[in-house]
Protein backbone atom coordinates (compact mmCIF):
# COMPACT_ATOMS: atom_id res chain seq x y z
CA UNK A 1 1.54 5.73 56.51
CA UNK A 2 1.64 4.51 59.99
CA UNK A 3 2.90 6.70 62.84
CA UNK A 4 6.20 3.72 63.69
CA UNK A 5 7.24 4.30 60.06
CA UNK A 6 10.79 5.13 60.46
CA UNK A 7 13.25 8.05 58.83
CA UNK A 8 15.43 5.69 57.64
CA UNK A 9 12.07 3.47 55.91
CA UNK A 10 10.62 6.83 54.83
CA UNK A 11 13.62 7.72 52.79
CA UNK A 12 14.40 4.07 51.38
CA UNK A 13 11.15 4.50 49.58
CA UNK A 14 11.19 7.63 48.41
CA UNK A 15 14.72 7.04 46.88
CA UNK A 16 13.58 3.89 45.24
CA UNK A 17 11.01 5.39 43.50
CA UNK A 18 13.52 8.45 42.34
CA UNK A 19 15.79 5.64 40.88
CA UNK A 20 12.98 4.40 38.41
CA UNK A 21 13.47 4.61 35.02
CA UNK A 22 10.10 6.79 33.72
CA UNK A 23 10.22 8.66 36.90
CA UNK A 24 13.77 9.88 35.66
CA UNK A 25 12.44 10.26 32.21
CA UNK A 26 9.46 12.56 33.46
CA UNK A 27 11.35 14.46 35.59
CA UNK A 28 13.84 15.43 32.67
CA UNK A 29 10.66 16.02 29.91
CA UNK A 30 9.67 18.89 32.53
CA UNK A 31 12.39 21.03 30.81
CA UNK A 32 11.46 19.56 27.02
CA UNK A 33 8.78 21.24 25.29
CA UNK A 34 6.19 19.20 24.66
CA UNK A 35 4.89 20.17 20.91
CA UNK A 36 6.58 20.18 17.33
CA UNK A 37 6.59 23.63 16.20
CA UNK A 38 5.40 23.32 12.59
CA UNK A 39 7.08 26.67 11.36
CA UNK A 40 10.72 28.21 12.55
CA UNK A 41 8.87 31.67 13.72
CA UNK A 42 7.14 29.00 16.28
CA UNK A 43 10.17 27.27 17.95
CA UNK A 44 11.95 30.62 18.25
CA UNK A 45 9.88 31.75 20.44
CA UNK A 46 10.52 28.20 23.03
CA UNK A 47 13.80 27.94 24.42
CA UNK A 48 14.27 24.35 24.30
CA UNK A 49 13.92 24.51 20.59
CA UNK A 50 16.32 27.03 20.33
CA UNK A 51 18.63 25.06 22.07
CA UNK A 52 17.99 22.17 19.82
CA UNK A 53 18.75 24.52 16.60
CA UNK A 54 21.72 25.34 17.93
CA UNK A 55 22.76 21.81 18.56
CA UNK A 56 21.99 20.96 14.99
CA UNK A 57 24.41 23.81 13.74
CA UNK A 58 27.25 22.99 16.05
CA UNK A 59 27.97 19.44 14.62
CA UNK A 60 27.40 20.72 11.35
CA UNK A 61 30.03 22.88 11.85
CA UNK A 62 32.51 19.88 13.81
CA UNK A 63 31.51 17.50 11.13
CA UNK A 64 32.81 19.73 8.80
CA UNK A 65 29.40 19.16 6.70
CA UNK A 66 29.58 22.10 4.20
CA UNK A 67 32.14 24.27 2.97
CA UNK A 68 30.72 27.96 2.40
CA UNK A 69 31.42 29.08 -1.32
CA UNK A 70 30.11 31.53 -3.58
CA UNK A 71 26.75 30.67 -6.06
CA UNK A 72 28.08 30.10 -9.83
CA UNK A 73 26.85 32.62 -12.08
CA UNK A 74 23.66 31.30 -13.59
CA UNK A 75 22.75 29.06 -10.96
CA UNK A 76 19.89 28.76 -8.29
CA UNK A 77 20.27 27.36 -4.47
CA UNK A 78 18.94 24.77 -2.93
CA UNK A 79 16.51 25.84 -0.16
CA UNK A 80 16.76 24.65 3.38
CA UNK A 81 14.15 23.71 5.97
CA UNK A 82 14.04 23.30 9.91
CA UNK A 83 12.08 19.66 10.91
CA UNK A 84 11.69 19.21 14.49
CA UNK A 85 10.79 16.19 16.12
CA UNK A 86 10.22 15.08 19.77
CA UNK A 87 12.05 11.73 20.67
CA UNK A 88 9.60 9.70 23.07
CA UNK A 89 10.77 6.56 25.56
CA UNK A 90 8.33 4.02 24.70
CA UNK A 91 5.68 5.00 27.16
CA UNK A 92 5.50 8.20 25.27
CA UNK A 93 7.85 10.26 27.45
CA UNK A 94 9.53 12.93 25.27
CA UNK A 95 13.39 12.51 26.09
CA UNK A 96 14.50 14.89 23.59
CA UNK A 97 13.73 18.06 20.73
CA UNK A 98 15.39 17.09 17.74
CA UNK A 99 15.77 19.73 15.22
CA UNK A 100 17.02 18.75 12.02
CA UNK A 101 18.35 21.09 9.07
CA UNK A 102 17.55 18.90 5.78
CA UNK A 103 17.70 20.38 2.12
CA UNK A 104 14.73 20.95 0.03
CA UNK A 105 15.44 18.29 -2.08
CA UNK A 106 11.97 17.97 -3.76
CA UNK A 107 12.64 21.45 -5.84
CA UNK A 108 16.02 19.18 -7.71
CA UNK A 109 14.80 17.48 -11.68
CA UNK A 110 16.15 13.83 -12.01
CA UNK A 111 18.72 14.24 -14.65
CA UNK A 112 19.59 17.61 -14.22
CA UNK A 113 20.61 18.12 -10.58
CA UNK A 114 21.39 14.20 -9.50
CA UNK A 115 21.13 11.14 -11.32
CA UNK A 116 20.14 8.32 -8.39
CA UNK A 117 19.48 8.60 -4.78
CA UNK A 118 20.58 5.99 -1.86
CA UNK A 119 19.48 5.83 1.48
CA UNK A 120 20.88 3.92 4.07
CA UNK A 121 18.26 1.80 5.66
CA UNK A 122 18.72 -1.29 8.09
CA UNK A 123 16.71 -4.47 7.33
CA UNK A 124 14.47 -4.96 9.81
CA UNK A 125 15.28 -8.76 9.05
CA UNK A 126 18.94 -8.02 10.13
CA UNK A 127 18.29 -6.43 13.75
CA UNK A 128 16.10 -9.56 14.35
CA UNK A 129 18.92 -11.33 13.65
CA UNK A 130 21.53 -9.02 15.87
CA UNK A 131 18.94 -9.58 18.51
CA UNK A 132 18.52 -13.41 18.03
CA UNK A 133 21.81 -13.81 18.09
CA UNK A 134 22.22 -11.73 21.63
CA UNK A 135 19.83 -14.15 23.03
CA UNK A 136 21.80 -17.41 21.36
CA UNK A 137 24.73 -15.66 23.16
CA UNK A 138 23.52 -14.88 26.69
CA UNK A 139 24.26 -11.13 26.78
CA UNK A 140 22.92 -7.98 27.35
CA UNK A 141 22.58 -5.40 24.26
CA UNK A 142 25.40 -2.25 24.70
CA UNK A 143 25.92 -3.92 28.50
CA UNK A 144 29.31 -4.94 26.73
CA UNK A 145 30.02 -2.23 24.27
CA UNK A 146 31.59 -0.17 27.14
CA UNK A 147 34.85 -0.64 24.88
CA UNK A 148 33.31 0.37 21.60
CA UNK A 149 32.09 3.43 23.38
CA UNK A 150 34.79 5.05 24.00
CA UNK A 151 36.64 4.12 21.00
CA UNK A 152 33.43 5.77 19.28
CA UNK A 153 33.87 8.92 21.73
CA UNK A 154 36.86 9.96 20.37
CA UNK A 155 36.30 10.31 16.94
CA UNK A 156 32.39 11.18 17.37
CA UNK A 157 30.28 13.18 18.73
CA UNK A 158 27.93 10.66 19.95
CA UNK A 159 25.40 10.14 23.06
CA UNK A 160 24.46 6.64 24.60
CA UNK A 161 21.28 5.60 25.40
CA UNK A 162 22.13 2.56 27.77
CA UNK A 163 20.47 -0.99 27.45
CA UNK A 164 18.23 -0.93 24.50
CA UNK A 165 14.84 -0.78 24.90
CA UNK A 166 12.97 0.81 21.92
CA UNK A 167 14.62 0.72 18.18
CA UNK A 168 12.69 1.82 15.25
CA UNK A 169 9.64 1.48 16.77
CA UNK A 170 10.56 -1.56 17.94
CA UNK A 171 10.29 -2.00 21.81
CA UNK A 172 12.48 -4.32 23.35
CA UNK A 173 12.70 -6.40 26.58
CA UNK A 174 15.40 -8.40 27.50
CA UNK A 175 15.31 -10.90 29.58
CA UNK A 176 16.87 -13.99 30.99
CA UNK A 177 14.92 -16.78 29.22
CA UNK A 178 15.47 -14.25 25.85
CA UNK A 179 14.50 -11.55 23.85
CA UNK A 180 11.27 -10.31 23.26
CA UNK A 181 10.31 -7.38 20.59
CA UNK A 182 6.74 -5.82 20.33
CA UNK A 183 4.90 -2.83 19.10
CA UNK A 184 2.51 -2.50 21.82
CA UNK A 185 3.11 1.15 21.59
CA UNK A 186 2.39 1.51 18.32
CA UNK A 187 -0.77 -0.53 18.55
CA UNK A 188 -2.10 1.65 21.11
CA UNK A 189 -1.98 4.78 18.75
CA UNK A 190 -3.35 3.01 15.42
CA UNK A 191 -6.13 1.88 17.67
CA UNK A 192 -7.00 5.63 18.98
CA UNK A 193 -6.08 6.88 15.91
CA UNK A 194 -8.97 5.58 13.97
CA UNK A 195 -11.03 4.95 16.76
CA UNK A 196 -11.03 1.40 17.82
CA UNK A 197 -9.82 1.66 21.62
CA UNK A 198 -13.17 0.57 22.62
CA UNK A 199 -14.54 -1.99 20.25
CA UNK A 200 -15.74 -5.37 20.83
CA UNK A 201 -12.37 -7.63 20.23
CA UNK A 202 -11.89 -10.10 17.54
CA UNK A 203 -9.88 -13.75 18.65
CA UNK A 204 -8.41 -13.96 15.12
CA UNK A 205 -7.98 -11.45 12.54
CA UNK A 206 -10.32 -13.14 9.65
CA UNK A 207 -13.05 -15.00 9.12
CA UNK A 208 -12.43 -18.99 7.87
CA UNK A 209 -15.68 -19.18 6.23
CA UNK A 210 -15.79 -17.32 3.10
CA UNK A 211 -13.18 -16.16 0.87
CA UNK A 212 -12.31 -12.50 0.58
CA UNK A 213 -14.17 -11.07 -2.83
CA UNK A 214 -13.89 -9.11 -5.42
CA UNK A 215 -17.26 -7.35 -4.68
CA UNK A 216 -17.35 -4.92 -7.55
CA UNK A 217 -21.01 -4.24 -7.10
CA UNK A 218 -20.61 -2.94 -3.62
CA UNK A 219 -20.57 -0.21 -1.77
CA UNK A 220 -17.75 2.33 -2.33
CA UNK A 221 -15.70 3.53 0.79
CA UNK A 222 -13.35 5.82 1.78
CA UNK A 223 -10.02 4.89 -0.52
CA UNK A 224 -7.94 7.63 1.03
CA UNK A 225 -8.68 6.11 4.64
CA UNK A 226 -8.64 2.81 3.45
CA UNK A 227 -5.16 3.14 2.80
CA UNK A 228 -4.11 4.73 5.74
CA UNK A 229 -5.41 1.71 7.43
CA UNK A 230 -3.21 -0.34 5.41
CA UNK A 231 -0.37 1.26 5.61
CA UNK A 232 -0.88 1.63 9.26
CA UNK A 233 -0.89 -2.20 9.51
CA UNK A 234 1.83 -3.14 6.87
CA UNK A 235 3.84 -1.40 8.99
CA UNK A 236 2.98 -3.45 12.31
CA UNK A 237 3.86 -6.66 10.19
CA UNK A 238 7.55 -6.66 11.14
CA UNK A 239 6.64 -8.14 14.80
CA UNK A 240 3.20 -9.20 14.32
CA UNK A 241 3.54 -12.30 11.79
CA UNK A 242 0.40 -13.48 13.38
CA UNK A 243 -1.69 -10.58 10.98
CA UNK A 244 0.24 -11.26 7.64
CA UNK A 245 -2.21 -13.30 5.71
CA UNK A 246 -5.01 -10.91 6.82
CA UNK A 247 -3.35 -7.31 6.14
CA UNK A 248 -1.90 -8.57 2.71
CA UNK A 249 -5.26 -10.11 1.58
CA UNK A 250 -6.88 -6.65 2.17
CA UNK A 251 -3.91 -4.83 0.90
CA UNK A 252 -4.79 -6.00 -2.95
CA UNK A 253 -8.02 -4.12 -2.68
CA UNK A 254 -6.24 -0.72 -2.02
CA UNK A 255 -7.90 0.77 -5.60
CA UNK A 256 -11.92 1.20 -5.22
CA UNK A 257 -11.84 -0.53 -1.82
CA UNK A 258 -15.62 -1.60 -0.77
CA UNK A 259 -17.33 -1.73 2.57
CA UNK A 260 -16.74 -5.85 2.53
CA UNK A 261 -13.38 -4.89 2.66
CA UNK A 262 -13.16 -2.60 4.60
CA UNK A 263 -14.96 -4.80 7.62
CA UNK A 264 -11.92 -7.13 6.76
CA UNK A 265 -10.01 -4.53 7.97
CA UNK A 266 -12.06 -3.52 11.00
CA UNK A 267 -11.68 -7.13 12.13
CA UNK A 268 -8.05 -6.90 12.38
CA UNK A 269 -8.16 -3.78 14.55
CA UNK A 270 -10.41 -5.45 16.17
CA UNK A 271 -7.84 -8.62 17.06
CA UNK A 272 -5.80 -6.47 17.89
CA UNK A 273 -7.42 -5.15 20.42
CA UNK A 274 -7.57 -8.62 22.27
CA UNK A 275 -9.75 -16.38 -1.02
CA UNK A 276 -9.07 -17.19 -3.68
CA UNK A 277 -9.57 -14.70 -6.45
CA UNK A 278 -7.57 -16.40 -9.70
CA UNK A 279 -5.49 -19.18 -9.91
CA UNK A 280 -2.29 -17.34 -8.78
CA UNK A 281 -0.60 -18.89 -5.35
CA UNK A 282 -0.62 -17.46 -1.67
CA UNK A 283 3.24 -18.03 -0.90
CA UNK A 284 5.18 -18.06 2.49
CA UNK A 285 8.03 -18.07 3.94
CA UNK A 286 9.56 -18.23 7.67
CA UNK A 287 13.14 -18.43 9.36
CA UNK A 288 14.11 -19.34 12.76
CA UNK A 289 17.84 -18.81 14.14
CA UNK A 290 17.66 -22.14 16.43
CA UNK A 291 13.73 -21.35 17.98
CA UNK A 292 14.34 -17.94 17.39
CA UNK A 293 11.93 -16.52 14.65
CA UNK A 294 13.52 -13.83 12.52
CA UNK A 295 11.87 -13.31 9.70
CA UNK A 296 8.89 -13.93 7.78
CA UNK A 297 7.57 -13.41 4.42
CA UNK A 298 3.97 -13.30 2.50
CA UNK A 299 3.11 -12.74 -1.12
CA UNK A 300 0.99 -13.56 -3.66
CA UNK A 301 3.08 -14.77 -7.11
CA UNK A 302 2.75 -12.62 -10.04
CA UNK A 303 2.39 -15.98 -12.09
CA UNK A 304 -0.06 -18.57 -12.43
CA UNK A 305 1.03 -21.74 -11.18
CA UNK A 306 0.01 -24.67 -13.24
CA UNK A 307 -0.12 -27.20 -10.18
CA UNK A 308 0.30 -27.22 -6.45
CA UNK A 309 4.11 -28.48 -6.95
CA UNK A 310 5.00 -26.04 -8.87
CA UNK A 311 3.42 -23.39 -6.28
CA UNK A 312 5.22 -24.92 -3.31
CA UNK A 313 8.76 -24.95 -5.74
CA UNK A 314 8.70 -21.12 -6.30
CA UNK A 315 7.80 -20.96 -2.84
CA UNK A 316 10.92 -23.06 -1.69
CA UNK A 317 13.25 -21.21 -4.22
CA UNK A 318 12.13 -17.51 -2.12
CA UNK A 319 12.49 -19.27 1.45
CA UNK A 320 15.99 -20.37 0.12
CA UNK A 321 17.26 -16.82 -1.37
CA UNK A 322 16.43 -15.41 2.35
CA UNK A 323 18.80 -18.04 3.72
CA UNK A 324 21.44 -17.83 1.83
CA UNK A 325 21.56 -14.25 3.02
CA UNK A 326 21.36 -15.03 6.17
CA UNK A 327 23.85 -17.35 6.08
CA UNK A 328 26.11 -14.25 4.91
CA UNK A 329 25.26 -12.22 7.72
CA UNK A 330 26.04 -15.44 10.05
CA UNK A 331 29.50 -14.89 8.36
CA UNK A 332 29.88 -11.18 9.69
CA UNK A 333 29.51 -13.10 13.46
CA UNK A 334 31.71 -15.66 12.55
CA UNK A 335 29.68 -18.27 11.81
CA UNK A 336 29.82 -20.46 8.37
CA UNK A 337 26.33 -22.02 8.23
CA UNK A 338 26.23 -25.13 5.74
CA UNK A 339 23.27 -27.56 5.15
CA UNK A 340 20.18 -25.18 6.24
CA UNK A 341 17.10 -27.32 6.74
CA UNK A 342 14.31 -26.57 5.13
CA UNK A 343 11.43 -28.26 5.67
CA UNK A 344 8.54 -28.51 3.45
CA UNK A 345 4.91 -30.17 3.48
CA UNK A 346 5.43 -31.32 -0.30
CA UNK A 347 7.15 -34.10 -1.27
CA UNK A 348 7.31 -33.61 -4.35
CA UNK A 349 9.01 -30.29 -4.58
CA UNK A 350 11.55 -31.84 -2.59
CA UNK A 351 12.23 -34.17 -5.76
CA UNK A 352 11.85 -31.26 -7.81
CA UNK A 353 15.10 -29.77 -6.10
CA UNK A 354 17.10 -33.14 -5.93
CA UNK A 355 16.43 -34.33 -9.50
CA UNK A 356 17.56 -32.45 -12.77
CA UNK A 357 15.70 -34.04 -15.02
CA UNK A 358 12.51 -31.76 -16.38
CA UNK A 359 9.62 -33.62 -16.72
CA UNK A 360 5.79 -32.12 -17.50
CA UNK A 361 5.56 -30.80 -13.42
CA UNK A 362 8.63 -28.69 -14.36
CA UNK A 363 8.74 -27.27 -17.64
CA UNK A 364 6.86 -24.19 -17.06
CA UNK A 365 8.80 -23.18 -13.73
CA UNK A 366 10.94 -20.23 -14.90
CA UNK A 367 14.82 -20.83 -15.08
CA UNK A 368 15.55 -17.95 -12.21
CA UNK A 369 13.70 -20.54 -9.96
CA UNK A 370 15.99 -23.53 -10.50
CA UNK A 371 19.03 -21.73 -7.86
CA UNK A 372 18.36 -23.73 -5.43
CA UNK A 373 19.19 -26.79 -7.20
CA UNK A 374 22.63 -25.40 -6.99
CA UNK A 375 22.43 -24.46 -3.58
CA UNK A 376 21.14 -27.83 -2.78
CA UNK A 377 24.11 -29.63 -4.15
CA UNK A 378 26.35 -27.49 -2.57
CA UNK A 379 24.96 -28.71 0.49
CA UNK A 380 23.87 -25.04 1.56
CA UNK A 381 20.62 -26.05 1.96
CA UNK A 382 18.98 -29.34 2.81
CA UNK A 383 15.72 -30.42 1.79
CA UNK A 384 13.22 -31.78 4.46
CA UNK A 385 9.58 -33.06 4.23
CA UNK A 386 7.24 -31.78 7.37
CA UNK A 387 3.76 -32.77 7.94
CA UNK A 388 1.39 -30.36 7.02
CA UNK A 389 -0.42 -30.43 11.10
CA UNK A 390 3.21 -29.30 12.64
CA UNK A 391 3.72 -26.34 9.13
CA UNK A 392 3.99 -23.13 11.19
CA UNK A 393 4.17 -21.51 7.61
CA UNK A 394 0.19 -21.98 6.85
CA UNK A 395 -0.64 -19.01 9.35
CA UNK A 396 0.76 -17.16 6.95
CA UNK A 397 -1.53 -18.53 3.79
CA UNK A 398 -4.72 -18.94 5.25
CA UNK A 399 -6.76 -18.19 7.84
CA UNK A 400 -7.72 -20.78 10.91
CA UNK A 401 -10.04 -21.09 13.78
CA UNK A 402 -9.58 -20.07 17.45
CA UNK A 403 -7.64 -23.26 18.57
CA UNK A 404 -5.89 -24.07 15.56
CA UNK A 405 -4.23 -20.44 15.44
CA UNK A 406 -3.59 -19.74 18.76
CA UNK A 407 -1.73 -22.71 18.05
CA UNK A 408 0.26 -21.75 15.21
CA UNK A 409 1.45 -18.28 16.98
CA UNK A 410 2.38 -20.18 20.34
CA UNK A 411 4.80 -22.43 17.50
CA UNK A 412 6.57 -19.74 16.19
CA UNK A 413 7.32 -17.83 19.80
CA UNK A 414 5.05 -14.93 20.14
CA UNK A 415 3.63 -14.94 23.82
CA UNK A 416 1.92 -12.41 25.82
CA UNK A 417 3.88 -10.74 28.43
């Protein structure tokens, strides 16, 4: 500071700073508490959890969520439990306790006390799709839901939390050339969590060389763990196409992993930080709303494939069930999407699709493949051949050298902001 700064400067700058976003979110986690009490004789004793318990058992109460009745003779209760959870921004900032009454549904038999169970649960597929479309249509997420808001507010008891920025782990920036969703966040903990936040870095997540083995002579590891770094990954997967083929070539080895696997694994972690068993096909799949990727998919088919044609059919046949439904979500934004293009590197699977008679390439494809026939001559889908240099799909198949992935991620829109 020099001594001609003015008042009038002094203050400017302090108020800017007291506008920011995470300086308003620290200031208000000063009266949070920071840790999840594990037991209730623990958050009684913080006010702020308190305060969140009693929360939880007002809008039960306006929600009308139970109606209090006497116990039939010869019956037992169900037990209850208090969960508490801190919300975090996604820099970590707690925002807000969360305590959460839930019933102890793991002492209920199947067949005795309920016959199915159904959870509500978005497709991540579908919120790409929400988003890709905000991006298509130039505008700002809940910016323009002002309307729906208070229509909400008077029926609800409901809180907004502004522009969207962070959605099931999902962090998002929007921006005017578009949308962009990460899990930077996320990466940050995996990495710390099993110890790889300083670790020399890896420029793609697997080796090209040599084929991922069996190795049942190796060295036994740590399955538990090996797991947890599965899991851990699978879960990054839903904006990090660019790890697919690696994390679901590991994941088959998830019973008696070895230590060649497991250095599989460490290689990822380590890209992220900067094979062929049996004659069964490495299928993919990718969708793009305009240039807009929003959604992806990698498995390996549960039958064996008695040529390459056939492979790339069955693969064709899963790409098309994925856009048929998202040609029915397109409907829900009132848009009827007709003639699809979907290109593929084989040209003979393209005359698979167009031509009903079998011949000796198609007799063993199962009947529940054919569908897209139908779809194709109901002109929901059209058929196009793609060279195989400009097939964003391989990234998800195989792996590739330096330049020839960084390629293949800079095609399908993931950039480093």
């Amino acid at each position: 500071m020099t001594k001609n700064l003015k008042e009038h400067d002094l203050f400017s700058s302090v108020q800017q700073r007291t506008n920011h976003k995470d300086f308003q979110n620290c200031l208000f986690a000063c009266f949070l508490s920071q840790e999840e009490p594990k037991k209730v004789i623990q958050a009684l004793k913080d006010p702020s959890w308190i305060e969140a318990m009693q929360e939880e058992l007002l809008q039960f109460k306006l929600q009308w969520v139970w109606t209090l009745m006497d116990l039939p003779n010869g019956k037992r209760a169900i037990g209850t439990k208090w969960v508490y959870r801190n919300k975090k921004y996604e820099r970590g900032i707690v925002i807000k306790n969360k305590a959460r009454l839930v019933a102890q549904g793991y002492t209920q038999e199947e067949g005795i006390y309920y016959d199915e169970v159904f959870a509500l649960v978005a497709r991540i597929e579908a919120i790409r799709l929400f988003l890709a479309y905000a991006s298509f249509k130039d505008f700002t997420v809940k910016r323009m839901c002002s309307k729906f808001e208070k229509m909400m507010h008077k029926k609800f008891q409901m809180s907004s939390m502004g522009e969207l920025t962070f959605f099931l782990g999902l962090q998002v920036k929007q921006k005017e050339d578009g949308i962009f969703i990460s899990q930077d966040k996320y990466v940050n903990e995996i990495l710390n969590k099993f110890g790889f936040s300083d670790v020399k870095t890896a420029r793609t997540p697997m080796e090209t060389q040599r084929a991922l083995p069996k190795d049942e002579d190796g060295e036994d590891v740590d399955e538990q763990l090996y797991r947890l770094m599965i899991g851990s990954l699978m879960y990054l997967t839903s904006s990090r196409p660019d790890i697919m083929f690696a994390v679901c070539a590991c994941a088959r080895f998830q019973v008696n992993p070895k230590v060649s696997h497991l250095h599989v694994v460490k290689r990822i972690f380590r890209y992220l930080k900067g094979a062929s068993l049996d004659r069964k096909s490495t299928t993919g799949g990718c969708q793009f709303l305009g240039c807009r990727l929003i959604s992806w998919q990698y498995k390996k088919q549960t039958v064996v494939a008695n040529s390459t044609t056939e492979a790339e059919y069955i693969a064709a046949s899963n790409c098309c069930g994925q856009v048929l439904w998202i040609q029915s979500q397109l409907l829900d934004y009132g848009y009827n999407v007709m003639q699809t293009k979907i290109h593929i590197d084989n040209e003979s699977t393209i005359c698979i699709v167009k031509n009903h008679i079998f011949t000796s390439k198609t007799k063993h494809i199962e009947i529940r493949h054919h569908f897209i026939r139908d779809s194709n001559e109901k002109k929901l889908i059209q058929m196009i051949k793609i060279h195989t240099d400009q097939n964003v799909i391989d990234l998800l198949t195989k792996a590739f050298d330096v330049s020839r992935f960084q390629y293949l991620i800079a095609s399908i829109g993931m950039l480093n902001l």
